[in-house]
C-alpha atoms as a PDB file:
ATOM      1  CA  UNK A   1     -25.439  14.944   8.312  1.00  0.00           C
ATOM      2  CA  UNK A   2     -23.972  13.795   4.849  1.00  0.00           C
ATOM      3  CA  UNK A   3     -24.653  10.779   3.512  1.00  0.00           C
ATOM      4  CA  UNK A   4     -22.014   8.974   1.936  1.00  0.00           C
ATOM      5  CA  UNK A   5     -22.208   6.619  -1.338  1.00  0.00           C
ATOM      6  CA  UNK A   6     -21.805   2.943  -0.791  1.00  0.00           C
ATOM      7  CA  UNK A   7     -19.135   1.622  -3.196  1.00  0.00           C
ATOM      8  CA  UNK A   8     -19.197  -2.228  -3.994  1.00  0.00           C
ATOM      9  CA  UNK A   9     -15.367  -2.561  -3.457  1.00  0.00           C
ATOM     10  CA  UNK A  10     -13.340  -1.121  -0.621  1.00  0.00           C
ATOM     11  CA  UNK A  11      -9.901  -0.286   0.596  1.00  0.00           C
ATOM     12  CA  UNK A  12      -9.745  -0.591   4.139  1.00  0.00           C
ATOM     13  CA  UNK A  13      -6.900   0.970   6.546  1.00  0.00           C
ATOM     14  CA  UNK A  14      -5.788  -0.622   9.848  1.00  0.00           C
ATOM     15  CA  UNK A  15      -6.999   1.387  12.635  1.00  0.00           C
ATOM     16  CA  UNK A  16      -3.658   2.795  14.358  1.00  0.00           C
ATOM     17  CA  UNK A  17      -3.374   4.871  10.993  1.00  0.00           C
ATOM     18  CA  UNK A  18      -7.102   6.668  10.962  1.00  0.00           C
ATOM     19  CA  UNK A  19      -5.951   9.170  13.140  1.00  0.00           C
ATOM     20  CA  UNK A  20      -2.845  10.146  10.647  1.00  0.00           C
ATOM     21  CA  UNK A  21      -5.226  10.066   7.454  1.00  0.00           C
ATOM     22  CA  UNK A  22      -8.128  11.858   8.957  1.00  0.00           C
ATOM     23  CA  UNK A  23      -6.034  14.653  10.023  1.00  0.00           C
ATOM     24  CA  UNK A  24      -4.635  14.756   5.763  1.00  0.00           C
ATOM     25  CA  UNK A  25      -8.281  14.811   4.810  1.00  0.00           C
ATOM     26  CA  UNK A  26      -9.532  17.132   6.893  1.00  0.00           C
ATOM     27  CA  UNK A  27      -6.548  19.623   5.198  1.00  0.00           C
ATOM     28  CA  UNK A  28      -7.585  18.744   1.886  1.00  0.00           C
ATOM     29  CA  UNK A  29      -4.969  16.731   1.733  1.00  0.00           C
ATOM     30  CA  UNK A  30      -4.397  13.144  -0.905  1.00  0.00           C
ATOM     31  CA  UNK A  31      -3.598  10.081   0.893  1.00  0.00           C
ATOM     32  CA  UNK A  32      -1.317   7.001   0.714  1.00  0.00           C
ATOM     33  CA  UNK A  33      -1.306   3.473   1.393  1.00  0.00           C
ATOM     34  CA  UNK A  34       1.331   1.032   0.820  1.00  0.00           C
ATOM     35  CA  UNK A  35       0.228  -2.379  -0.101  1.00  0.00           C
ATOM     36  CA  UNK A  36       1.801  -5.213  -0.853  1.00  0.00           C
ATOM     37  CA  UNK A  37       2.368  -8.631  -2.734  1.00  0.00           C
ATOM     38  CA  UNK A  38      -1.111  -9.964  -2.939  1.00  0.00           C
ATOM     39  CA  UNK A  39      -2.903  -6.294  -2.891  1.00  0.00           C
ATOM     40  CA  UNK A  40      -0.604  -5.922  -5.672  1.00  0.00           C
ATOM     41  CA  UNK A  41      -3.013  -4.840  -9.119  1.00  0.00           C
ATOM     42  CA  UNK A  42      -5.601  -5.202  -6.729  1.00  0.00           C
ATOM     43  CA  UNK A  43      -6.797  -1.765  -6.668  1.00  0.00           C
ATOM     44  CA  UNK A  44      -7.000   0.161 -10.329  1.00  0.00           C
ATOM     45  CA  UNK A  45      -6.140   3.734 -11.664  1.00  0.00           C
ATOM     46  CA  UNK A  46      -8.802   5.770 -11.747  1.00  0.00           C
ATOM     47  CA  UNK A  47     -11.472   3.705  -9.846  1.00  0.00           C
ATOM     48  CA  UNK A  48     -13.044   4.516  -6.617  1.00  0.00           C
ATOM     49  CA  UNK A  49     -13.547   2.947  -3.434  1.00  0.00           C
ATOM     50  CA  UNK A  50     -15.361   2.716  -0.313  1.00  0.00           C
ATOM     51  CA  UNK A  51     -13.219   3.209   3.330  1.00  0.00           C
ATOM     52  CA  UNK A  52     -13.562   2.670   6.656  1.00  0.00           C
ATOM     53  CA  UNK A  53     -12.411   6.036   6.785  1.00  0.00           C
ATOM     54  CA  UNK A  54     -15.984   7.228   6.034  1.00  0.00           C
ATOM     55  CA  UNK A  55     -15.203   8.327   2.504  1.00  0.00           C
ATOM     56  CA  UNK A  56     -15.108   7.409  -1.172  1.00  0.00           C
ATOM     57  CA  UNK A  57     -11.635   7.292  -2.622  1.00  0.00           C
ATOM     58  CA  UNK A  58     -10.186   7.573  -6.104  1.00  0.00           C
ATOM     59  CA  UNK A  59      -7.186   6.055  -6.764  1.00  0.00           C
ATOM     60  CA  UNK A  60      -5.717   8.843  -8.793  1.00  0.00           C
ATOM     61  CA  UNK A  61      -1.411   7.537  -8.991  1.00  0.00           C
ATOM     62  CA  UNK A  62      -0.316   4.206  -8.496  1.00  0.00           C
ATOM     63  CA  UNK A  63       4.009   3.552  -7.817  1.00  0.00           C
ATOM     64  CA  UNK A  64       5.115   0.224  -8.007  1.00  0.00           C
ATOM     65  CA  UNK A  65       8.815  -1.151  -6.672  1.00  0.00           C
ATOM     66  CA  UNK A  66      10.288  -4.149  -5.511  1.00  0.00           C
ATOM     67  CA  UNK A  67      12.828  -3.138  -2.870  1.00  0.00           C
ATOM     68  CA  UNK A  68      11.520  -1.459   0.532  1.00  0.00           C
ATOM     69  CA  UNK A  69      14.739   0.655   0.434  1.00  0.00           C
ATOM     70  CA  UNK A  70      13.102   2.250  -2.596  1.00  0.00           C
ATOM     71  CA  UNK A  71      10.326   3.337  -1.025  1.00  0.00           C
ATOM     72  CA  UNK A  72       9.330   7.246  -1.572  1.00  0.00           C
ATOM     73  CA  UNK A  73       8.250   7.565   1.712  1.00  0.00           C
ATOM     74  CA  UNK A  74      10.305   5.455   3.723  1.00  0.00           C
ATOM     75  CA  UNK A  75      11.787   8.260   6.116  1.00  0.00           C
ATOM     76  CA  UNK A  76       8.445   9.016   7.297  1.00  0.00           C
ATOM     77  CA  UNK A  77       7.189   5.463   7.724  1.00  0.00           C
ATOM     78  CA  UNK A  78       6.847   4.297  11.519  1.00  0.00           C
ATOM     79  CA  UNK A  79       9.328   1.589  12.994  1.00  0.00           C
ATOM     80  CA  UNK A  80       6.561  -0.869  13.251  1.00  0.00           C
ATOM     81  CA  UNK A  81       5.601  -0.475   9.733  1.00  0.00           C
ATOM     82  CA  UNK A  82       8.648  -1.031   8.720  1.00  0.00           C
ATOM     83  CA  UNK A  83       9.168  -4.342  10.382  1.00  0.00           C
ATOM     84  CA  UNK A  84       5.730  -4.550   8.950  1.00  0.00           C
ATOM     85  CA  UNK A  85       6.271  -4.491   5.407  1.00  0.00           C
ATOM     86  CA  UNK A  86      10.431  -5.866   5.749  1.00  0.00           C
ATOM     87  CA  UNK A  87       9.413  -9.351   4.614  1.00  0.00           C
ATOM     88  CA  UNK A  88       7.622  -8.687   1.237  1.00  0.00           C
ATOM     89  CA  UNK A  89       9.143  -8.215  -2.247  1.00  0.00           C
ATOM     90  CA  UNK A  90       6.731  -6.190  -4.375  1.00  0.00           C
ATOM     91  CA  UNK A  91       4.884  -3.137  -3.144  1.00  0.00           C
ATOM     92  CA  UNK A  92       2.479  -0.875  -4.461  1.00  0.00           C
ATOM     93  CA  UNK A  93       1.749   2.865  -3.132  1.00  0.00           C
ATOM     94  CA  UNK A  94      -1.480   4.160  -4.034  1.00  0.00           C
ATOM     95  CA  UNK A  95      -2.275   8.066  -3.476  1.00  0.00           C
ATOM     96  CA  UNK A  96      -6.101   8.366  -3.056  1.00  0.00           C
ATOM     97  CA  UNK A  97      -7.878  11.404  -2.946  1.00  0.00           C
ATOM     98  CA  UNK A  98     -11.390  12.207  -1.666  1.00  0.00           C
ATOM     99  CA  UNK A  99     -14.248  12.012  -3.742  1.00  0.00           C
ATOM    100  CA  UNK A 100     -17.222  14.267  -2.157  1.00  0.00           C
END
């Protein structure tokens, strides 16, 4: 059984999306999170975090725009989390990779 770190700071992701990141991790895959207005500069190059994904995470690229429409991954984004994120002005997405 491995034993993961504890990190004092964490990025958390809502539960409906484990399944979709899990399945990216387990393919050696980076992740990505959109966050939003107050998250915004929340979470810093280069630093890592704990998840409730059962992992560590380094922050390793960091995209910042103020328009959903600009959005890099906006074709691939869900319906709901769209409607989701509709409302906010400034967004941040964060590709995180795996730290083991």
């Amino acid at each position: 059984m491995k034993i993961y770190k504890l990190s004092r700071l964490n990025i958390d992701f809502p539960i409906d999306e484990h399944d979709d990141l899990l399945r990216r991790i387990k393919l050696n895959k980076n992740i990505y999170t959109t966050r939003v207005s107050e998250e915004c500069g929340k979470y810093k190059l280069g630093d890592t975090y704990g998840s409730n994904l059962g992992f560590d995470l380094k922050v390793i690229n960091i995209e910042l725009f103020n328009n959903l429409e600009e959005h890099p991954f906006l074709d691939e984004l869900s319906e709901k989390q769209i409607d989701e994120l509709y409302d906010f002005d400034r967004f941040e997405l964060i590709e995180l990779e795996v730290q083991k």
